[in-house]
C-alpha atoms as a PDB file:
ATOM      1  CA  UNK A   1      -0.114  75.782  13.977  1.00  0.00           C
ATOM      2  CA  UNK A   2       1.092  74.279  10.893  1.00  0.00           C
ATOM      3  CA  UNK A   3       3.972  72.650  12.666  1.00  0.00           C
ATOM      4  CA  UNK A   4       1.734  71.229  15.055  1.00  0.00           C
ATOM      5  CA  UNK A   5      -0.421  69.846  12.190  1.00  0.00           C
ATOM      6  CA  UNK A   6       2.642  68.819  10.364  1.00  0.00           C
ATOM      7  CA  UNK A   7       3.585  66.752  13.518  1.00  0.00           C
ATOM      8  CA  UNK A   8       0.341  65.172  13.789  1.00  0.00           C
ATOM      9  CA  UNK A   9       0.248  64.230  10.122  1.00  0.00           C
ATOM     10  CA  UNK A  10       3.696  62.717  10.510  1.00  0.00           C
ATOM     11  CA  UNK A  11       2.881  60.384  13.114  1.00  0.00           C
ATOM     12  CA  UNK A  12      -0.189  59.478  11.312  1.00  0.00           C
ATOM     13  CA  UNK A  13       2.043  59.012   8.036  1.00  0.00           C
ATOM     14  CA  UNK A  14       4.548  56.778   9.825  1.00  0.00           C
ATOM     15  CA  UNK A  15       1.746  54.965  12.254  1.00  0.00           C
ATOM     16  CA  UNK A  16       0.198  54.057   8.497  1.00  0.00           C
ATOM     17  CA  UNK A  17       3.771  53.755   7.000  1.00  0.00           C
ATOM     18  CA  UNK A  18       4.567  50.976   9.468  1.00  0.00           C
ATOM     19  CA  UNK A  19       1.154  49.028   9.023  1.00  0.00           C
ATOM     20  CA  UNK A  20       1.860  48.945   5.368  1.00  0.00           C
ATOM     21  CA  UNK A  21       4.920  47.660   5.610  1.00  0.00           C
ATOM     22  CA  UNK A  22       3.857  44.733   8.036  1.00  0.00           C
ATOM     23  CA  UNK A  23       1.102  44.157   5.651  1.00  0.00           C
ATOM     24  CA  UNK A  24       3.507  43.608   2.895  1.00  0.00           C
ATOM     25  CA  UNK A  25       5.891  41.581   4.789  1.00  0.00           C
ATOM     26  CA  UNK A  26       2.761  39.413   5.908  1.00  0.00           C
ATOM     27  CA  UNK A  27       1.656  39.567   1.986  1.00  0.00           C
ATOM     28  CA  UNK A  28       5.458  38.344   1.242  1.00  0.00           C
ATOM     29  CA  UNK A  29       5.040  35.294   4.049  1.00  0.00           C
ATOM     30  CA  UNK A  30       1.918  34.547   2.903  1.00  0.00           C
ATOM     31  CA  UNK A  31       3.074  33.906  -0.750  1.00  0.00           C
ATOM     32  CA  UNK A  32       6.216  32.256  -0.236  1.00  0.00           C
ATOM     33  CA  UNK A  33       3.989  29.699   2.207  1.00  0.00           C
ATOM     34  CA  UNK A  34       1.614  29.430  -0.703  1.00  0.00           C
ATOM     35  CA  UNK A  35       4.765  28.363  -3.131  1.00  0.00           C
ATOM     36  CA  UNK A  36       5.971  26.044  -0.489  1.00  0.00           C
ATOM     37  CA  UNK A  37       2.453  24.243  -0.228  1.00  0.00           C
ATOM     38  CA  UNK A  38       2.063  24.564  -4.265  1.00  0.00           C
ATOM     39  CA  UNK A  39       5.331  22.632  -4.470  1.00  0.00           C
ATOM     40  CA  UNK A  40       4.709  20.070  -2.260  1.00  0.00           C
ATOM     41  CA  UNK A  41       1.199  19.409  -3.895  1.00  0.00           C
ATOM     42  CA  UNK A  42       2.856  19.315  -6.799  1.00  0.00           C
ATOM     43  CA  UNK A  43       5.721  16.980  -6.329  1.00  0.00           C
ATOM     44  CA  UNK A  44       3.176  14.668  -3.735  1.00  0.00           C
ATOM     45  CA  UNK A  45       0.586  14.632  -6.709  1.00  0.00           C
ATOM     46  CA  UNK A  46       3.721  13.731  -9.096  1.00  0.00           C
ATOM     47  CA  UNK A  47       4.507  11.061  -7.314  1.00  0.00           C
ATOM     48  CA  UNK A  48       1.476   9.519  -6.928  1.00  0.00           C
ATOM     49  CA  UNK A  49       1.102   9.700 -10.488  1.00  0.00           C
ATOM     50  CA  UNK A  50       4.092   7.882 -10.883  1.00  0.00           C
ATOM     51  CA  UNK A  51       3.259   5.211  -8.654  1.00  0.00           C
ATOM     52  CA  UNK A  52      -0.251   4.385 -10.019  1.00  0.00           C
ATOM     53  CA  UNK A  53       0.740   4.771 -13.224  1.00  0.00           C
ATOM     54  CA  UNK A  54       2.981   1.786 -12.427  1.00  0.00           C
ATOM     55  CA  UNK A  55       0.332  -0.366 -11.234  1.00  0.00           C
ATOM     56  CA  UNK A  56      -1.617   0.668 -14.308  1.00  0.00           C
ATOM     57  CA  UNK A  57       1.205  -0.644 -16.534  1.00  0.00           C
ATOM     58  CA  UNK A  58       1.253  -3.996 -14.911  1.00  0.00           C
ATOM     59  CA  UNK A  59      -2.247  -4.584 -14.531  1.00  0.00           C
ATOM     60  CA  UNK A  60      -3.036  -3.195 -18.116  1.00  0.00           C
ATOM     61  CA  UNK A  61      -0.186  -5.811 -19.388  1.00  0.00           C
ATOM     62  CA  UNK A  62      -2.013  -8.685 -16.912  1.00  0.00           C
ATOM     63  CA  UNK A  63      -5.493  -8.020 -18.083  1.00  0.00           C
ATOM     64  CA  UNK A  64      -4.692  -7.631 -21.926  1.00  0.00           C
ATOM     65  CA  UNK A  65      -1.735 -10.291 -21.786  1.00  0.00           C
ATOM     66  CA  UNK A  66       0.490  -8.081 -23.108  1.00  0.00           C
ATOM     67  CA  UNK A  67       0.908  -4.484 -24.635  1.00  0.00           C
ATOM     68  CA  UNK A  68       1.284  -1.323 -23.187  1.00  0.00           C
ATOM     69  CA  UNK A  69      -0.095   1.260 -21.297  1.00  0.00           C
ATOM     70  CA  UNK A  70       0.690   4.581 -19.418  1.00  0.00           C
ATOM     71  CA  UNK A  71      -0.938   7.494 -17.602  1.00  0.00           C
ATOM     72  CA  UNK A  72       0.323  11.134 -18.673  1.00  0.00           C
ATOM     73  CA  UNK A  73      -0.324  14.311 -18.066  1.00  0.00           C
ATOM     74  CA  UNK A  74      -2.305  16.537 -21.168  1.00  0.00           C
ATOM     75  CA  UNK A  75       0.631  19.182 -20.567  1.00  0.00           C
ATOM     76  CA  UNK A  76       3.605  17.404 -19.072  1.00  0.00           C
ATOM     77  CA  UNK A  77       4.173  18.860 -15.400  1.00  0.00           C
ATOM     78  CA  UNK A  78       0.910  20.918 -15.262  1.00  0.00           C
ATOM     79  CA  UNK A  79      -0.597  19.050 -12.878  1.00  0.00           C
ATOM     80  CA  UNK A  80      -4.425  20.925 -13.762  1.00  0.00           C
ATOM     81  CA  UNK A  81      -4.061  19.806 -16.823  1.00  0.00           C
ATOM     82  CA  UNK A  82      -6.233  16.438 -17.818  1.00  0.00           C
ATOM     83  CA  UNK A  83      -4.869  13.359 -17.284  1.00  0.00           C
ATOM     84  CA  UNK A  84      -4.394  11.275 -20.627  1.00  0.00           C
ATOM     85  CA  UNK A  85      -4.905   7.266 -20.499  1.00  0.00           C
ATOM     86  CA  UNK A  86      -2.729   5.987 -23.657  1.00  0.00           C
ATOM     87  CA  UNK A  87      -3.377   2.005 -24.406  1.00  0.00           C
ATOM     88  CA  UNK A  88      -1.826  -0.070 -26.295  1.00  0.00           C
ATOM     89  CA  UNK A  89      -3.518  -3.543 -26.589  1.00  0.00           C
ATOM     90  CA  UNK A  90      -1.122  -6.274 -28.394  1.00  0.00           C
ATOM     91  CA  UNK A  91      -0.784  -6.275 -32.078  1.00  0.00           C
ATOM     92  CA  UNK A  92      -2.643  -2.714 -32.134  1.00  0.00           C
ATOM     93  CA  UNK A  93      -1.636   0.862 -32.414  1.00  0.00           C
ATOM     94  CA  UNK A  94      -0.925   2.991 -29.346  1.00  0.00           C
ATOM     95  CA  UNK A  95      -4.559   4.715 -28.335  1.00  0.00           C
ATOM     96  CA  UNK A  96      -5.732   6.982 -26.045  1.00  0.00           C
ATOM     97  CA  UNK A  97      -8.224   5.373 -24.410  1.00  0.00           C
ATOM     98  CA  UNK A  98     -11.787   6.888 -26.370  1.00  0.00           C
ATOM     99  CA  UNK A  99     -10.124   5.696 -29.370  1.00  0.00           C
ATOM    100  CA  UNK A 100     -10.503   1.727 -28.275  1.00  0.00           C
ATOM    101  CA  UNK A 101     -13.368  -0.568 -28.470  1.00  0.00           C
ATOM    102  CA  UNK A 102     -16.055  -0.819 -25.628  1.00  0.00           C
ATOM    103  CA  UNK A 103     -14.323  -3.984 -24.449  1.00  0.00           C
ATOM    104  CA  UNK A 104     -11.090  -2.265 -24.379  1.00  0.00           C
ATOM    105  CA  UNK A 105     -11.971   0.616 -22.636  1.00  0.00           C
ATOM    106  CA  UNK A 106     -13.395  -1.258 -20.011  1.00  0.00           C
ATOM    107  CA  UNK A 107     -10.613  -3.455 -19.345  1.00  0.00           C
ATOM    108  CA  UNK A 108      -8.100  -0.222 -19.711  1.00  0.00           C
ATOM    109  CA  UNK A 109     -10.957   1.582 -16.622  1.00  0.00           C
ATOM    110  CA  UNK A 110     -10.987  -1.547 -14.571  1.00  0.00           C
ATOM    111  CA  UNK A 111      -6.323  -1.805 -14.862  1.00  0.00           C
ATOM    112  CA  UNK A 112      -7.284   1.974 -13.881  1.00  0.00           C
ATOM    113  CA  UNK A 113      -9.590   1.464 -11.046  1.00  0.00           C
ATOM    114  CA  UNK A 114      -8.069  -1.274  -9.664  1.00  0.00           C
ATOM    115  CA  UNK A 115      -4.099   0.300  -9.835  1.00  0.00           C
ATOM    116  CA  UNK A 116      -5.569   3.512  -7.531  1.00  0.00           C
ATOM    117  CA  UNK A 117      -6.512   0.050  -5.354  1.00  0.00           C
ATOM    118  CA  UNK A 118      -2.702  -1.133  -5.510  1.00  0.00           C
ATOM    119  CA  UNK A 119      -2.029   2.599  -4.356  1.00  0.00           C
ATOM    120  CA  UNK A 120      -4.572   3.361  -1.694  1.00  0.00           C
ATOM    121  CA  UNK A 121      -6.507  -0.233  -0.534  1.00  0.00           C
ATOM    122  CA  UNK A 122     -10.296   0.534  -0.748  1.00  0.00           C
ATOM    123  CA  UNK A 123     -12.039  -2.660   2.107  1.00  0.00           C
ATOM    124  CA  UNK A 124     -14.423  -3.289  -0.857  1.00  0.00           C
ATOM    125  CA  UNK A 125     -16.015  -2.565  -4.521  1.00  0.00           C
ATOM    126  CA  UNK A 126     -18.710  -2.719  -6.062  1.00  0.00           C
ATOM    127  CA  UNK A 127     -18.925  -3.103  -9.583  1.00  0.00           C
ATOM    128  CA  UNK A 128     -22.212  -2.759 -11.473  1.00  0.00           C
ATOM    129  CA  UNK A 129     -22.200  -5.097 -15.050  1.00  0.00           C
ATOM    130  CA  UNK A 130     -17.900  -4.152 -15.642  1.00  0.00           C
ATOM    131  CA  UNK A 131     -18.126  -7.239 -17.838  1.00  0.00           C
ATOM    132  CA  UNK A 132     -21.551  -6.224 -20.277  1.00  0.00           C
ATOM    133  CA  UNK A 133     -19.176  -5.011 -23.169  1.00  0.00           C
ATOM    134  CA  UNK A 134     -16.696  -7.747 -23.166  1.00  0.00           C
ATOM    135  CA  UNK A 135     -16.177 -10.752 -25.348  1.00  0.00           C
ATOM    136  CA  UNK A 136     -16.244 -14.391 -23.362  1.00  0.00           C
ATOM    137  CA  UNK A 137     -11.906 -14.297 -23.196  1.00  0.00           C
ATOM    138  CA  UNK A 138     -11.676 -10.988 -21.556  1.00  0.00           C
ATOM    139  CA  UNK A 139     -14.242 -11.459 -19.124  1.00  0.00           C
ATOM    140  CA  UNK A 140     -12.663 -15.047 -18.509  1.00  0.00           C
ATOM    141  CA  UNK A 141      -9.806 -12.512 -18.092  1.00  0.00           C
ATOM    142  CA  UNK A 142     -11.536 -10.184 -15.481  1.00  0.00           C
ATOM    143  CA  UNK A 143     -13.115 -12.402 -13.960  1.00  0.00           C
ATOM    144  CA  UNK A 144      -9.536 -14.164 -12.753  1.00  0.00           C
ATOM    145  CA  UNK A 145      -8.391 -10.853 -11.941  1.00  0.00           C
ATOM    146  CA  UNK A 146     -10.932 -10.158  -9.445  1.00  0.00           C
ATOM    147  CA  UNK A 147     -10.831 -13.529  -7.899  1.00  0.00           C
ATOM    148  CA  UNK A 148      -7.244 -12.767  -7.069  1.00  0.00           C
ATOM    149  CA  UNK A 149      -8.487  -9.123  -5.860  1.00  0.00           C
ATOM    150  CA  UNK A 150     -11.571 -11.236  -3.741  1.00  0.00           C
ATOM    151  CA  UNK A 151      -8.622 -12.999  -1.700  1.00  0.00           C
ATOM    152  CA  UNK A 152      -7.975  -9.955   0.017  1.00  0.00           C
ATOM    153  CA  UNK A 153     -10.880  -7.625  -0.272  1.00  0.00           C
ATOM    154  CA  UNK A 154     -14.803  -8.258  -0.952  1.00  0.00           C
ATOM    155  CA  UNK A 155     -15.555  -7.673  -4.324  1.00  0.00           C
ATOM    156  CA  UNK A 156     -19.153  -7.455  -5.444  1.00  0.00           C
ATOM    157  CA  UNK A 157     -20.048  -7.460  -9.186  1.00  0.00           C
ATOM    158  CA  UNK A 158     -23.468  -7.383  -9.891  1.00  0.00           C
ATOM    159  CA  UNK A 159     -23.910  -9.167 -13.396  1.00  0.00           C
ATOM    160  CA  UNK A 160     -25.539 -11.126 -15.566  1.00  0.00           C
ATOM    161  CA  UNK A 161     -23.236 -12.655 -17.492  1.00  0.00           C
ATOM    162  CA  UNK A 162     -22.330 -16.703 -16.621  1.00  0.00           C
ATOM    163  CA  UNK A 163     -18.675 -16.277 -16.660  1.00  0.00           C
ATOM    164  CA  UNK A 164     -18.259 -14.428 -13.975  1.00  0.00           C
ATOM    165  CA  UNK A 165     -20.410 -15.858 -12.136  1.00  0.00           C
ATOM    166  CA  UNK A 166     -18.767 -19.084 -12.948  1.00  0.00           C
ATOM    167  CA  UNK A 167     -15.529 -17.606 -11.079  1.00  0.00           C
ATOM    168  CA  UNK A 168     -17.179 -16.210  -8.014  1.00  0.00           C
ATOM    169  CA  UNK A 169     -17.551 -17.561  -4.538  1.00  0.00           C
ATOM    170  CA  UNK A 170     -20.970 -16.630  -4.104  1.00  0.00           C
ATOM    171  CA  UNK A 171     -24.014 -15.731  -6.395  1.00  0.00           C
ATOM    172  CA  UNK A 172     -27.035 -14.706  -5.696  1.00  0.00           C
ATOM    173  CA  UNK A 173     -30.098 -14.104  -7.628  1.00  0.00           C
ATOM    174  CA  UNK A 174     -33.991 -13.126  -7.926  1.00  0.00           C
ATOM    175  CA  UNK A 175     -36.334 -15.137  -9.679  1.00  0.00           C
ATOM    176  CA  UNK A 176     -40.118 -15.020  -9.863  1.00  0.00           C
ATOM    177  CA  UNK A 177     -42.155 -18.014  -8.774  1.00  0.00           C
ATOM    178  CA  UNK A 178     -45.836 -17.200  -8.935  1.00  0.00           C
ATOM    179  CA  UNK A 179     -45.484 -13.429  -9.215  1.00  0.00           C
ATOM    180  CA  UNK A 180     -43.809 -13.184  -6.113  1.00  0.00           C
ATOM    181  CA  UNK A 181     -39.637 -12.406  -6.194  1.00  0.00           C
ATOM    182  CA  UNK A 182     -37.730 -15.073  -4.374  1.00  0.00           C
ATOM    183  CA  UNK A 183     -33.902 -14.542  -3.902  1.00  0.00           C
ATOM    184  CA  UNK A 184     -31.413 -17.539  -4.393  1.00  0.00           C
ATOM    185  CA  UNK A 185     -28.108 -17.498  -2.741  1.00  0.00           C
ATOM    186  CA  UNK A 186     -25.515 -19.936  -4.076  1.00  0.00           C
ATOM    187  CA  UNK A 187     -21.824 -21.068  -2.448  1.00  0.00           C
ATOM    188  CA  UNK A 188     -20.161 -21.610  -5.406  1.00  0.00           C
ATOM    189  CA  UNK A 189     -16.420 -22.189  -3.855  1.00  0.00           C
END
């Protein structure tokens, strides 16, 4: 009987033997698929990086009318790691971006904002007071740049500042007339 139950055991062994081993060789598939998509995710992510951080450069250098700028990774190649905004505006030292003024740091989100646009088109924005903490040049400065953004896709800026409004197309408005809110709609082109 102990043959028999040998036997049995044997088959059992080598039944389980063989489902081990296709589980490891579907473990092994598994992980080298995972690598491939890793790399891919990696080097597509890498690249995009690289491209927006090109538009960032030359938006950065249009807005500010000169300096420098660049996008980086906190731990070069790690692409979980944080992503670092360095800015340098002219005649100041190189920054990362929460060491600039409010003005500054707007300008340096709106290059960023609008070079993911230059990347991937968005059919609109919408941009709630972008101009509150800057000086009268810089949102002269804006202001330009999204006019030549408005050519080719609608930009809406909700603001209350006169010089951008001075460079849109259209403006509209509430007021109050007698208690009651009455909305004004200008064509300013």
């Amino acid at each position: 009987r102990a043959i028999e139950e040998y036997e049995t055991y044997e088959q059992e062994f080598n039944l389980f033997r063989e489902r081990v081993d296709a589980l490891e060789r579907e473990k092994a598939d598994i992980e080298r698929l995972i690598g491939e998509i890793e790399e891919r995710k990696r080097q597509r992510f890498q690249e995009t990086l690289a491209a927006v951080d090109q538009e960032f450069r030359r938006i950065f250098v249009s807005l500010f009318e000169g300096g420098s700028a660049s996008l980086e990774l906190e731990i070069p190649g790690d692409i979980s790691s944080g992503l670092l905004i360095r800015a340098n505006p002219p005649d100041k030292e190189p920054h990362i971006i929460d060491s600039l003024s409010g003005g500054e740091q707007t300008l340096v989100a709106t290059a960023f904002v609008f070079a993911l646009q230059e990347y991937q088109e968005a059919p609109f924005f919408i941009l709630d007071e972008v101009d509150a903490a800057l000086d009268l040049m810089n949102t002269t400065r804006l202001s330009r740049m999204l006019q030549d953004y408005a050519e080719r896709i609608q930009v809406i800026v909700v603001s209350h500042n006169e010089e951008t409004v001075r460079h849109a197309q259209r403006a509209y408005g509430v007021t109050m007339k007698s208690g009651v809110s009455e909305i004004l709609a200008l064509n300013l082109a």
